[in-house]
Protein backbone atom coordinates (compact mmCIF):
# COMPACT_ATOMS: atom_id res chain seq x y z
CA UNK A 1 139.82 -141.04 125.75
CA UNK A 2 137.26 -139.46 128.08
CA UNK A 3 134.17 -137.15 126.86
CA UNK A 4 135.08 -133.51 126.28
CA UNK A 5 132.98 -131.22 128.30
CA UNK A 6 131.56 -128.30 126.14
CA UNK A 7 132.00 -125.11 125.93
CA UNK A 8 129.68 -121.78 126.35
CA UNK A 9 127.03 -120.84 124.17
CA UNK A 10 127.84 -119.03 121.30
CA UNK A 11 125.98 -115.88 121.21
CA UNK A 12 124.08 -115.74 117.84
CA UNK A 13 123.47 -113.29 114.85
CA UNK A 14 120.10 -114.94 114.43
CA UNK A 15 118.65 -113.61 118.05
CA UNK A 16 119.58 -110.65 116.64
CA UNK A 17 117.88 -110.73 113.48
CA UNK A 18 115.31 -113.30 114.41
CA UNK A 19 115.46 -115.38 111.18
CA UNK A 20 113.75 -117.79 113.22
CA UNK A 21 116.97 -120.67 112.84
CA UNK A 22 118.13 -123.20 115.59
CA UNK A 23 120.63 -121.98 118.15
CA UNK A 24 123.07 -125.16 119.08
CA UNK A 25 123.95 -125.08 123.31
CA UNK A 26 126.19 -127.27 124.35
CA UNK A 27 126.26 -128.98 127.33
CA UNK A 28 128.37 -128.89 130.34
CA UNK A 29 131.57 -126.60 130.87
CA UNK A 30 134.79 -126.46 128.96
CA UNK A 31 137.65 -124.85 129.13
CA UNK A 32 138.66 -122.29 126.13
CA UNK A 33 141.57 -121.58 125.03
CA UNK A 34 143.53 -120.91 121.81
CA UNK A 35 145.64 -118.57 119.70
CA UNK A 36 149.49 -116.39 119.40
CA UNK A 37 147.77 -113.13 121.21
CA UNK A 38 147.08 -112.42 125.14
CA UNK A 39 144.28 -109.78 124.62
CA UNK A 40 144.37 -107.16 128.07
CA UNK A 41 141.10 -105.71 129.41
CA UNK A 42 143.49 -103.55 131.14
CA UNK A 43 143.94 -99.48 129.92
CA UNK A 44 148.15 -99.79 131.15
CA UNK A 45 150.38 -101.73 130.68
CA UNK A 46 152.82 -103.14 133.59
CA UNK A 47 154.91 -100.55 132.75
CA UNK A 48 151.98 -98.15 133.54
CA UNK A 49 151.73 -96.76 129.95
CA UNK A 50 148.38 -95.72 129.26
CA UNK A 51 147.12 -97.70 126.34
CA UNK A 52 144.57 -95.53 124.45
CA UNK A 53 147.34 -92.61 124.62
CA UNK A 54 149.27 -95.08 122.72
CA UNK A 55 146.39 -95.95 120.23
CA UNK A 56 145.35 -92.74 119.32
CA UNK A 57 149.37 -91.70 118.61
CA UNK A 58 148.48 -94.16 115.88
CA UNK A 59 144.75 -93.12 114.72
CA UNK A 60 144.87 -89.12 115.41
CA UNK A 61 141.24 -88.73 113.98
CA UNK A 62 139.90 -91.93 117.00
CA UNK A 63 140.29 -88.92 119.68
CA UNK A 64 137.46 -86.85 119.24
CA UNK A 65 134.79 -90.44 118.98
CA UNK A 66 136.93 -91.68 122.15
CA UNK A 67 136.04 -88.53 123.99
CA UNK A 68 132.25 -88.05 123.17
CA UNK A 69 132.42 -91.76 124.39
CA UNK A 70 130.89 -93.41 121.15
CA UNK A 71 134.66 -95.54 120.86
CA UNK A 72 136.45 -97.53 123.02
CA UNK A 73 139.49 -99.83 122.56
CA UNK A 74 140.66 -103.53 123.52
CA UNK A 75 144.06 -104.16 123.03
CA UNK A 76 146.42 -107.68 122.61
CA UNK A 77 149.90 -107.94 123.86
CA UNK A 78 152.08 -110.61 122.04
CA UNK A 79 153.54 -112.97 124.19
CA UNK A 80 157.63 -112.83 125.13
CA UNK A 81 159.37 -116.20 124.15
CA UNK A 82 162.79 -117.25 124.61
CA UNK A 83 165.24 -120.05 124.20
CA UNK A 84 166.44 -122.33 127.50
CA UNK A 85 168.28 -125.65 127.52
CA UNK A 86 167.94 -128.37 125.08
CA UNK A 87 166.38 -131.83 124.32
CA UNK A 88 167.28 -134.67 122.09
CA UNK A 89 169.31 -132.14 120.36
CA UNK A 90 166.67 -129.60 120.01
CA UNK A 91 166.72 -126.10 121.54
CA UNK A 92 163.70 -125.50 123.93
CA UNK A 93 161.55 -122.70 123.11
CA UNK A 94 159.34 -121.33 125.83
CA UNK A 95 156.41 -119.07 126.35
CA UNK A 96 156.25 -116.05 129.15
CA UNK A 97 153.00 -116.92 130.99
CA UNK A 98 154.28 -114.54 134.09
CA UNK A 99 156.58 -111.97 135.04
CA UNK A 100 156.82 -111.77 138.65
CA UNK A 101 155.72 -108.01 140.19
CA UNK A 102 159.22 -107.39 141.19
CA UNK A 103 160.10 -108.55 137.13
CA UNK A 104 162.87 -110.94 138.51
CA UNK A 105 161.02 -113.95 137.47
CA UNK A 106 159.47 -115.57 134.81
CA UNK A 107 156.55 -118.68 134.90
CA UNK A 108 157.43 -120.17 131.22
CA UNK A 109 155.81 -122.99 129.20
CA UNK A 110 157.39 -124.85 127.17
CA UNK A 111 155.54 -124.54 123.37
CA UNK A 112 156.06 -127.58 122.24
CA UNK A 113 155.20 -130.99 123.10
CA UNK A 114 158.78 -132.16 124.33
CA UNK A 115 158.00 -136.18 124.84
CA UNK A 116 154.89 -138.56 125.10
CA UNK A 117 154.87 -140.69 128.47
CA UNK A 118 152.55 -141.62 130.66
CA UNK A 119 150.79 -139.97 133.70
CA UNK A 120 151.75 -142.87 135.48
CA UNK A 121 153.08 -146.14 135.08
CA UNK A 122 150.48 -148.05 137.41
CA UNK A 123 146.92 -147.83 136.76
CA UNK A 124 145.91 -146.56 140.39
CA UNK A 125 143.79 -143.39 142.07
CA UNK A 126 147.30 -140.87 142.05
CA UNK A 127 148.29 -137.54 142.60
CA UNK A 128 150.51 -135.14 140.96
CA UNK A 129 152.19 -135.61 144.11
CA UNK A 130 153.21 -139.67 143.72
CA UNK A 131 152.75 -139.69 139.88
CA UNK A 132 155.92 -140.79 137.78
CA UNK A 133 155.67 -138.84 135.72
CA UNK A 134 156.63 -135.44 138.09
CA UNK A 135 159.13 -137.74 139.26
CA UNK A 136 160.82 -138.16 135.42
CA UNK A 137 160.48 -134.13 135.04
CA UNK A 138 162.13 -133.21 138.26
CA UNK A 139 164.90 -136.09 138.04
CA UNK A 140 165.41 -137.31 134.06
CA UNK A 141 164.44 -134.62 132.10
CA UNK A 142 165.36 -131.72 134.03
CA UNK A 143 169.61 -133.48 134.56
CA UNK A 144 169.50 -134.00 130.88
CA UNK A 145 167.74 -130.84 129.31
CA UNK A 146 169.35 -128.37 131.50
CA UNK A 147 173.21 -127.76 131.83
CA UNK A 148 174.20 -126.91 135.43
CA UNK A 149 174.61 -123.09 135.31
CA UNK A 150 171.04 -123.38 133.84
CA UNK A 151 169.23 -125.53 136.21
CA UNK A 152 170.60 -122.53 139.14
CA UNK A 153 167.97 -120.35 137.68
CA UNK A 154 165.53 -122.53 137.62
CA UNK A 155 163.57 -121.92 140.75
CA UNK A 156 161.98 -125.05 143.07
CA UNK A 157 158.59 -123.50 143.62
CA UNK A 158 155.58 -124.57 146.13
CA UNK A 159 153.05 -124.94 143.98
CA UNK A 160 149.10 -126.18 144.65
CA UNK A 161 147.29 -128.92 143.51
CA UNK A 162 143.83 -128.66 143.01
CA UNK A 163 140.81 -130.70 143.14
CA UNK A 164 138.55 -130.87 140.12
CA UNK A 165 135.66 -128.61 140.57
CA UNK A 166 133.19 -130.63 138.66
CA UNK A 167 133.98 -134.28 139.58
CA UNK A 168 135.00 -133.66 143.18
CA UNK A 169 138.27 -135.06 142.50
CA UNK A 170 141.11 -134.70 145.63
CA UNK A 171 144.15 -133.05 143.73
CA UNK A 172 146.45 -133.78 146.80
CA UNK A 173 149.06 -131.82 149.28
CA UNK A 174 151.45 -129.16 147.82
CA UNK A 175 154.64 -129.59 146.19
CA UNK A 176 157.76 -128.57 145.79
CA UNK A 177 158.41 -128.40 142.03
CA UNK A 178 161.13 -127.05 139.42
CA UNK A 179 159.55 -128.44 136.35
CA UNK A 180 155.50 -129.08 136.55
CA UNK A 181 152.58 -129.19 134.34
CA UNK A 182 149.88 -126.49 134.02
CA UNK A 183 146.61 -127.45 136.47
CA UNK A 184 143.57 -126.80 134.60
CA UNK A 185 142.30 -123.90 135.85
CA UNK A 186 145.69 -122.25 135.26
CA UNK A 187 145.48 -123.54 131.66
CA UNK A 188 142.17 -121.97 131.93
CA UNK A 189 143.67 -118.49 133.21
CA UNK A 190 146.69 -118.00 131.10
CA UNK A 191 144.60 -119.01 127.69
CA UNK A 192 141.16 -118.13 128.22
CA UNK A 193 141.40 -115.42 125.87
CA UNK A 194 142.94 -117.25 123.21
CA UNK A 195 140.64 -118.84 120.84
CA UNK A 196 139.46 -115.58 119.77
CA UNK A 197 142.46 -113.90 118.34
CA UNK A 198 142.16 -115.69 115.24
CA UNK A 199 145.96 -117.39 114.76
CA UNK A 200 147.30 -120.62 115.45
CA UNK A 201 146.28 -121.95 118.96
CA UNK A 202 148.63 -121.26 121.69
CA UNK A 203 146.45 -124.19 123.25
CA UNK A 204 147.18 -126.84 120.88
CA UNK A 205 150.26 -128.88 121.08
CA UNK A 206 152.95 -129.55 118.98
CA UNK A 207 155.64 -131.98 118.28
CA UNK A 208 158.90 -131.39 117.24
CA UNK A 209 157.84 -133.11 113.91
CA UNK A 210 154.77 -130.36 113.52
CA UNK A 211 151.99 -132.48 114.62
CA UNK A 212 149.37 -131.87 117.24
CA UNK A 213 148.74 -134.13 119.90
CA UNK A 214 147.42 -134.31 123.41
CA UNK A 215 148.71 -133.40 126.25
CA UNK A 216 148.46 -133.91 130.76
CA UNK A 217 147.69 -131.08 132.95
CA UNK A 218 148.27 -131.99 136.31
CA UNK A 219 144.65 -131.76 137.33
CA UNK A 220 142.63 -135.16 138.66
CA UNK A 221 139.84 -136.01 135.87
CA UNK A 222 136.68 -138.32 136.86
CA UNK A 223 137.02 -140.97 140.05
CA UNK A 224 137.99 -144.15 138.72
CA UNK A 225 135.45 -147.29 138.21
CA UNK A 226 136.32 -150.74 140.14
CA UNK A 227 137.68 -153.25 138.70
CA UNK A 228 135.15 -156.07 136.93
CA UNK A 229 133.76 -159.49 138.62
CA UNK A 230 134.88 -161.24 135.87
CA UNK A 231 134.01 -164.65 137.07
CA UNK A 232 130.51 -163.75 136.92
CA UNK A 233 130.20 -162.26 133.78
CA UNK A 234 128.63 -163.98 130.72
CA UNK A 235 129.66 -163.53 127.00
CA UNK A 236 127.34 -160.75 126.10
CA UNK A 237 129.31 -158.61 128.95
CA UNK A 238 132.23 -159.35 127.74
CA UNK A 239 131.46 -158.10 124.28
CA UNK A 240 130.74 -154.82 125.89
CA UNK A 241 133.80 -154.81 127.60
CA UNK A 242 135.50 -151.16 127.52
CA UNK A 243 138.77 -151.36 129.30
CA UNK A 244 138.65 -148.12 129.53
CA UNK A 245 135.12 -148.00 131.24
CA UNK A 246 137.13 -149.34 134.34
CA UNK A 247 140.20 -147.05 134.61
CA UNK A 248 141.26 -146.61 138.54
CA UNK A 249 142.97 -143.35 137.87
CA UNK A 250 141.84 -140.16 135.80
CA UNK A 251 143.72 -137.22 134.81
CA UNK A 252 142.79 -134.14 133.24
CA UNK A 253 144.21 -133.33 129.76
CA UNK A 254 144.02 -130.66 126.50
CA UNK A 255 142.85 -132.76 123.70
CA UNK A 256 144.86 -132.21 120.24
CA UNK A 257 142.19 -129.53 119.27
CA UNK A 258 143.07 -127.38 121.75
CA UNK A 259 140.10 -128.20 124.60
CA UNK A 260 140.59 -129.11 127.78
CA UNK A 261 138.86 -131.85 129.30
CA UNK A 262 138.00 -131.85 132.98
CA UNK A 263 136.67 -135.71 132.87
CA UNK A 264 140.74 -137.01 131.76
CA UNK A 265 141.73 -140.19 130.36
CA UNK A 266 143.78 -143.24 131.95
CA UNK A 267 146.36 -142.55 134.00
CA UNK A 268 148.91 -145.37 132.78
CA UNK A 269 146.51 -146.14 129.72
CA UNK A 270 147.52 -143.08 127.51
CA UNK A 271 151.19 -142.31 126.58
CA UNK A 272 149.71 -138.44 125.67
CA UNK A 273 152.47 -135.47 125.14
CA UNK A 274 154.59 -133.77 128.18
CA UNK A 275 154.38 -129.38 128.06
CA UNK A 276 156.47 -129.00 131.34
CA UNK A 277 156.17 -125.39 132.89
CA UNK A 278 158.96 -124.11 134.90
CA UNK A 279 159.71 -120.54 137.02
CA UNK A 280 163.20 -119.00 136.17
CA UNK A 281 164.89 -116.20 137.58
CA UNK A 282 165.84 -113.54 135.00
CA UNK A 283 169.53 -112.68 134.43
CA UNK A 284 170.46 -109.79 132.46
CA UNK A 285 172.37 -112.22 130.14
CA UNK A 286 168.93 -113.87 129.51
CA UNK A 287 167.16 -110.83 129.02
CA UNK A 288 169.27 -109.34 126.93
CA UNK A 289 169.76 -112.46 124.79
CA UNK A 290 165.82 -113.05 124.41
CA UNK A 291 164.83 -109.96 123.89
CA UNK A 292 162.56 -110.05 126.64
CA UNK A 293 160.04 -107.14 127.40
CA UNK A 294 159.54 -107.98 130.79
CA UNK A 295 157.01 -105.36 132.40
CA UNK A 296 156.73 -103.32 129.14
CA UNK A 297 154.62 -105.68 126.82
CA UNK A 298 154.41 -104.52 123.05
CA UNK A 299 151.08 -103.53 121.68
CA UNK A 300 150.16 -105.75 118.45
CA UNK A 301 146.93 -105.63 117.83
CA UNK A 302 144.12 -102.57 118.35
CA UNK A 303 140.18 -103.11 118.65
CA UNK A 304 137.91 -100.60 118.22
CA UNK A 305 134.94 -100.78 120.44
CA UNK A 306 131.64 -99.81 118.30
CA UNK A 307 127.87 -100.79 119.44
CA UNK A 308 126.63 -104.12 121.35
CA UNK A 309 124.96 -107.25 121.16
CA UNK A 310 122.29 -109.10 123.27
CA UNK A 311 123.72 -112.27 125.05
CA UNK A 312 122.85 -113.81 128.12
CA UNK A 313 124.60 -111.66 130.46
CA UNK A 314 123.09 -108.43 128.65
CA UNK A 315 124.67 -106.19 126.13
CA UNK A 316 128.18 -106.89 125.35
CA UNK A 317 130.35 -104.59 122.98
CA UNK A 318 131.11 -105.63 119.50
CA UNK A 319 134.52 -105.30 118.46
CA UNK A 320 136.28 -104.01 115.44
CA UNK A 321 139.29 -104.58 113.62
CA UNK A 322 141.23 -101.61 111.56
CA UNK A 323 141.57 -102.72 107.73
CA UNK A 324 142.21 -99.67 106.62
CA UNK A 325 142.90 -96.14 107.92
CA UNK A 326 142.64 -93.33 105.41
CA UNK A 327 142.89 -90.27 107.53
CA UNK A 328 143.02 -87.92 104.25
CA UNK A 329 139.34 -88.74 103.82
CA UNK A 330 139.11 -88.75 107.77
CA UNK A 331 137.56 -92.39 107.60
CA UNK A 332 138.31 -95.86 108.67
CA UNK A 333 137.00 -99.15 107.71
CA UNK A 334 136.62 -101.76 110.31
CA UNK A 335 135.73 -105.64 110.03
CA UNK A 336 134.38 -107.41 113.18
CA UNK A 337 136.98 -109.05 115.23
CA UNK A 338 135.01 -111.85 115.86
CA UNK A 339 131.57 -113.53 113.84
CA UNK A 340 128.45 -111.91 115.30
CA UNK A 341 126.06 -115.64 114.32
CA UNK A 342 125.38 -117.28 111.54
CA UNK A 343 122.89 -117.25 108.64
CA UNK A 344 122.15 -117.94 105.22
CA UNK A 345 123.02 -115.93 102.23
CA UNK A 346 119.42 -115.88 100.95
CA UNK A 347 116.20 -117.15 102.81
CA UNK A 348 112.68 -116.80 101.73
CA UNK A 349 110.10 -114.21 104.14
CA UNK A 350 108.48 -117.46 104.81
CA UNK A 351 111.60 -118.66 106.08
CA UNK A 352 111.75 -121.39 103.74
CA UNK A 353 115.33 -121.78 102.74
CA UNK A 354 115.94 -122.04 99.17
CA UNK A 355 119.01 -122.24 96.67
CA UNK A 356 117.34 -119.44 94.64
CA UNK A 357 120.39 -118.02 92.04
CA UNK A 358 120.88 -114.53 93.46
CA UNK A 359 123.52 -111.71 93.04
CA UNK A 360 125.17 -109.79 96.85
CA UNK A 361 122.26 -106.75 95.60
CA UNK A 362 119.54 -109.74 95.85
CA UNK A 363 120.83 -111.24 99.40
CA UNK A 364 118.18 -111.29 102.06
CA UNK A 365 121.53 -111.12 104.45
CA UNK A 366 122.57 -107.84 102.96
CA UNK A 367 119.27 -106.41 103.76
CA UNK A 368 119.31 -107.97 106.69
CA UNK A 369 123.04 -106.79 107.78
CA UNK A 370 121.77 -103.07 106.45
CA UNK A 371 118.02 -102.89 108.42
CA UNK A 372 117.59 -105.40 111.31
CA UNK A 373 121.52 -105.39 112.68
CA UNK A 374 122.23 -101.86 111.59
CA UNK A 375 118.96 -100.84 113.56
CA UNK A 376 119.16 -102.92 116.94
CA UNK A 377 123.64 -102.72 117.58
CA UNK A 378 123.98 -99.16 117.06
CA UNK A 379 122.47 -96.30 118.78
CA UNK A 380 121.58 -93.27 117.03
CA UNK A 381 125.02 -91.47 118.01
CA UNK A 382 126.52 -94.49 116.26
CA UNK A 383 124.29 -94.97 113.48
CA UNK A 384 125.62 -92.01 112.16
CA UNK A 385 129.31 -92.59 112.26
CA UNK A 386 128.27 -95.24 110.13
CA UNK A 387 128.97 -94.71 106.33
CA UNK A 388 126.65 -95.44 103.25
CA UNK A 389 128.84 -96.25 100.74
CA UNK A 390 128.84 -97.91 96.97
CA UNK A 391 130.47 -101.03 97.30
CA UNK A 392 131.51 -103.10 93.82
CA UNK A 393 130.40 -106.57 92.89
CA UNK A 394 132.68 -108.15 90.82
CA UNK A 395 131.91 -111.44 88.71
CA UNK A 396 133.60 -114.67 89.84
CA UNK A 397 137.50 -114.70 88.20
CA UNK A 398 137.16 -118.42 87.82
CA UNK A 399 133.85 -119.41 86.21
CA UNK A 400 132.45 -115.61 85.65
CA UNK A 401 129.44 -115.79 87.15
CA UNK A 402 127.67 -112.74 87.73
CA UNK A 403 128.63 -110.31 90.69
CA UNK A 404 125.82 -108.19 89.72
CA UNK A 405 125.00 -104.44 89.91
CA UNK A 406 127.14 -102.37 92.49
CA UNK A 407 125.37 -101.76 95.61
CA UNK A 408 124.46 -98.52 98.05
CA UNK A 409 125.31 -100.15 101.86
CA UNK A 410 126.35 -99.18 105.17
CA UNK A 411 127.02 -103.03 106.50
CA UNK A 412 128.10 -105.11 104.49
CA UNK A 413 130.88 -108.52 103.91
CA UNK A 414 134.04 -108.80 102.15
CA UNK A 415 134.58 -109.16 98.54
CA UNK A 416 137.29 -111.92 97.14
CA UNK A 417 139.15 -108.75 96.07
CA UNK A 418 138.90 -107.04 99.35
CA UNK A 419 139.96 -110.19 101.33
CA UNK A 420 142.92 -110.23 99.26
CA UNK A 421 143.74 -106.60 99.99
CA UNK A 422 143.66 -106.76 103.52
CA UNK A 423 144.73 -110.48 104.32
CA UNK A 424 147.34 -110.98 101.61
CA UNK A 425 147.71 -113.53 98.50
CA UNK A 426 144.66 -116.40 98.32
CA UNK A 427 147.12 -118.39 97.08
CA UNK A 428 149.72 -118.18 99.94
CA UNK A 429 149.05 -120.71 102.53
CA UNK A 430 151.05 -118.52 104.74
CA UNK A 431 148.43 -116.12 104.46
CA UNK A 432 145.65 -118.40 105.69
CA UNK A 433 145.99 -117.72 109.59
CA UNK A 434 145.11 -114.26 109.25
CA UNK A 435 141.53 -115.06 107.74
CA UNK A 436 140.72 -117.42 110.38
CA UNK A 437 137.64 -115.93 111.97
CA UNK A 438 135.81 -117.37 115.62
CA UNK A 439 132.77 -116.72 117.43
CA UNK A 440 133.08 -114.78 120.88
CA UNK A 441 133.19 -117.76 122.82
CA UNK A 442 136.12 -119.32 120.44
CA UNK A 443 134.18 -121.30 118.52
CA UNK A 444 136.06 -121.84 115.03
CA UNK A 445 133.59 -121.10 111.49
CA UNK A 446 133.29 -121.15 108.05
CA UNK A 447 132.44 -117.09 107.59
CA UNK A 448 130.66 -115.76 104.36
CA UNK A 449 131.96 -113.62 102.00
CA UNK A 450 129.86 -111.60 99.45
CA UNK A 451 131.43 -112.52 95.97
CA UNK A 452 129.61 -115.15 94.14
CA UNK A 453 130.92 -118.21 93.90
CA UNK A 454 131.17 -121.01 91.31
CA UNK A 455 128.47 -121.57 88.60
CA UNK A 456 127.38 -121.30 84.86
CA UNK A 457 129.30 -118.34 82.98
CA UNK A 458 127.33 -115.42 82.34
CA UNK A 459 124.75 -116.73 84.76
CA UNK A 460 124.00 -116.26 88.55
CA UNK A 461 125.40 -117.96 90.86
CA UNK A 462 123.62 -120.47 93.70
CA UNK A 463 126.84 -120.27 95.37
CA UNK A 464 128.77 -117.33 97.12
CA UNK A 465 132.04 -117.65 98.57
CA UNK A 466 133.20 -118.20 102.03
CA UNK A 467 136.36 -118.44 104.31
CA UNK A 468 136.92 -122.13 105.84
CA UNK A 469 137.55 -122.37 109.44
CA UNK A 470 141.10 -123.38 108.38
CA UNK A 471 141.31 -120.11 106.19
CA UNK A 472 141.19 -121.43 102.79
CA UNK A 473 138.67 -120.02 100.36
CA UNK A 474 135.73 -122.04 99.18
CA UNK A 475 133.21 -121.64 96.58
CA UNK A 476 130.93 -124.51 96.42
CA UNK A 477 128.93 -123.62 99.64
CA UNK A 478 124.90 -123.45 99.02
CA UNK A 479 123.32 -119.76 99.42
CA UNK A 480 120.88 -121.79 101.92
CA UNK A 481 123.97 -122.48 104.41
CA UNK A 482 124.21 -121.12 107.85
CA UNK A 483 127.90 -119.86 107.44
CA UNK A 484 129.21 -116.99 110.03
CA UNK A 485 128.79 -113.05 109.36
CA UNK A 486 131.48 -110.81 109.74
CA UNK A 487 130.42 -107.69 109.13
CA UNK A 488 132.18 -104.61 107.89
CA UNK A 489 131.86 -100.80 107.30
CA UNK A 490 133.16 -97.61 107.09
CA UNK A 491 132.97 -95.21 109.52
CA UNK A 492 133.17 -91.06 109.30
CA UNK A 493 135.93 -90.07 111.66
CA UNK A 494 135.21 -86.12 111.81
């Protein structure tokens, strides 16, 4: 298939800290996308509700930080799905990308992958406009997945086609669509928020049988090579030869992982998975039956805003997520939403990483979490919101290595117990979605926790724990790693 293009540049704990590690940039642009939650920079919803009135009927004790201005909020809204028409026996379930201002229609994608075909069925320079594939949507599937009463609310809608902004790429005339595939800047608009929620990816694309696979926008990718002389090519060409190297016709698609990529694959050389996208009008009956919100989205999840990193673009806010509320001791403890870098668990002044056997008390990351970030995110209004606590350090259940002595911190990471607590059973894969943890720019990583992990009993341990990227627990990760820091802490709501 054709090269991904990267992503944005994660924005690391290490400029923060300055422990002097590498900072990987990838090159090029790609588009990010991901997760169940649509997180709203708006303060109202379409219903005009004013969304930190909501919040703080919730968390009473936020009001008085919110109005001396040292909290803010961020808020998600969980998508509206609903069932429409079948195929091969299977209902269709679809995702609300749009209401409509006037709330009588709805732009809907279809959340699973219904069908793999190709783009189209020639290998030729083509355009959503003459590719077979719209034809099969508009003709095949939409007469068979759609009964007659149905396909009257579907709405035939003029839709563009755009070039590709970084391969110059014609995307062709208008159309006039019922069923259609995302372009990838609208793939870009409707997900770009959702790799960092921290759930399964909205972006990746299943089958009916559960697996992921890729799928077409209806974006051009790269301009197509020519064909080879192959009368006057000798044998070492020819054991270079990459049929794919000389593709006539490109076409942008979301790779199984969730990324887009703007370069494409093979028109007619790739059967990849079909996510058609319709716009319906809403009947009551529909409504009704769905459950649909329409205008009036429901809140899930609540961020508290609380001090600021450096990035390129400046300071950016560093948001928190509630773990636990306890408004009888008028405090709250809050774990990052998202990781704020990497770093090891120990490192040596001369920055000469070792596998030295220390205890969460001994961790140059603790002191670092406590001095350096505590110091340069916060200012002095929010330094002292911040709570020094005594925070336990159990031994390991498993192989009882040492947890060590309890410890005096205002920032500082998880415990196995406490990830328990808040995230549910370890040993619930069910569970494992919730601890999935990203950086900013949606990056998926393996985030540290500060139990110790797996080693001699009675000992310490050259291990500590740490969440996978796929939410599982490990224990066998080297103190000298570079996993991701989540922070926590509790805060004094008075």
């Amino acid at each position: 298939m054709g090269k991904k293009i990267s992503g944005i540049m994660r924005v690391l704990f290490v400029m923060i800290l300055c422990f002097g590690m590498c900072v990987s940039m990838p090159a090029g642009v790609r588009v990010s996308a991901a997760a169940g939650e649509n997180a709203q920079s708006s303060n109202t919803d379409l219903s005009g509700t004013n969304l930190t009135e909501r919040c703080l009927q919730k968390y009473p004790k936020l009001a008085g930080l919110v109005e001396k201005g040292l909290i803010g909020f961020t808020f998600e809204y969980k998508r509206d799905t609903l069932k429409f028409g079948t195929w091969e026996g299977k209902a269709l379930e679809w995702e609300v990308l749009e209401y409509s201002d006037d709330g009588k229609y709805a732009l809907i994608w279809c959340t699973n992958i219904i069908c793999n075909r190709k783009y189209n069925e020639e290998d030729k320079s083509v355009t959503w406009k003459k590719c077979s594939l719209r034809k099969w949507l508009n003709e095949d599937f939409l007469n068979s997945a759609f009964t007659k009463s149905q396909r009257k609310l579907i709405k035939k809608t003029k839709i563009q086609n755009e070039n590709n902004p970084y391969t110059g790429t014609k995307g062709g005339k208008a159309t006039k669509d019922k069923v259609f595939l995302l372009t990838a800047s609208e793939f870009e608009k409707y997900l770009e928020d959702n790799k960092k929620n921290g759930y399964v990816d909205r972006s990746i694309g299943f089958n009916f049988n559960g697996d992921a696979d890729s799928y077409w926008l209806r974006t051009p990718g790269q301009k197509g090579n020519p064909a080879p002389d192959f009368d006057n090519w000798d044998w070492e060409d020819w054991e270079d030869y990459e049929e794919e190297d000389f593709l006539a016709g490109y076409e942008t698609y979301v790779y199984k992982d969730g990324e887009a990529d703007w370069s494409g694959t093979g028109v007619a050389y790739e059967s990849l998975g079909v996510r058609p996208v319709m716009r319906i009008k809403l009947s009551n009956n529909l409504i009704r039956k769905n459950a649909l919100s329409v205008g009036n989205k429901p809140l899930t999840n609540v961020y508290i805003t609380l001090g600021s990193q450096d990035t390129e673009d400046g300071k950016v806010p560093i948001e928190w997520k509630i773990l636990e509320y306890d408004e009888e001791n008028s405090r709250a403890l809050l774990l990052s939403r998202y990781l704020v870098g990497s770093a090891p668990y120990y490192i040596e002044n001369n920055y000469t990483i070792t596998d030295k056997r220390v205890t969460w008390e001994e961790s140059k990351l603790r002191k670092k979490l406590n001095d350096d970030f505590y110091g340069s995110a916060f200012s002095k209004e929010e330094q002292a919101l911040i709570m020094k606590v005594t925070i336990e350090n159990k031994d390991d259940p498993g192989s009882k290595t040492l947890g060590g002595n309890d410890t005096s911190d205002r920032i500082f990471l998880l415990s196995l117990e406490e990830l328990e607590k808040y995230f549910g059973d370890l040993n619930d894969k069910t569970n494992a979605e919730g601890r999935i943890c990203r950086f900013a720019d949606g990056e998926l990583f393996n985030w540290w926790l500060r139990s110790p992990g797996y080693g001699d009993v009675g000992q310490k341990a050259a291990t500590a724990m740490c969440v996978d990227d796929d939410g599982s627990i490990y224990g066998s990760f080297h103190i000298s790693n570079s996993n991701g820091v989540r922070p926590a802490m509790w805060i004094n709501l008075e």
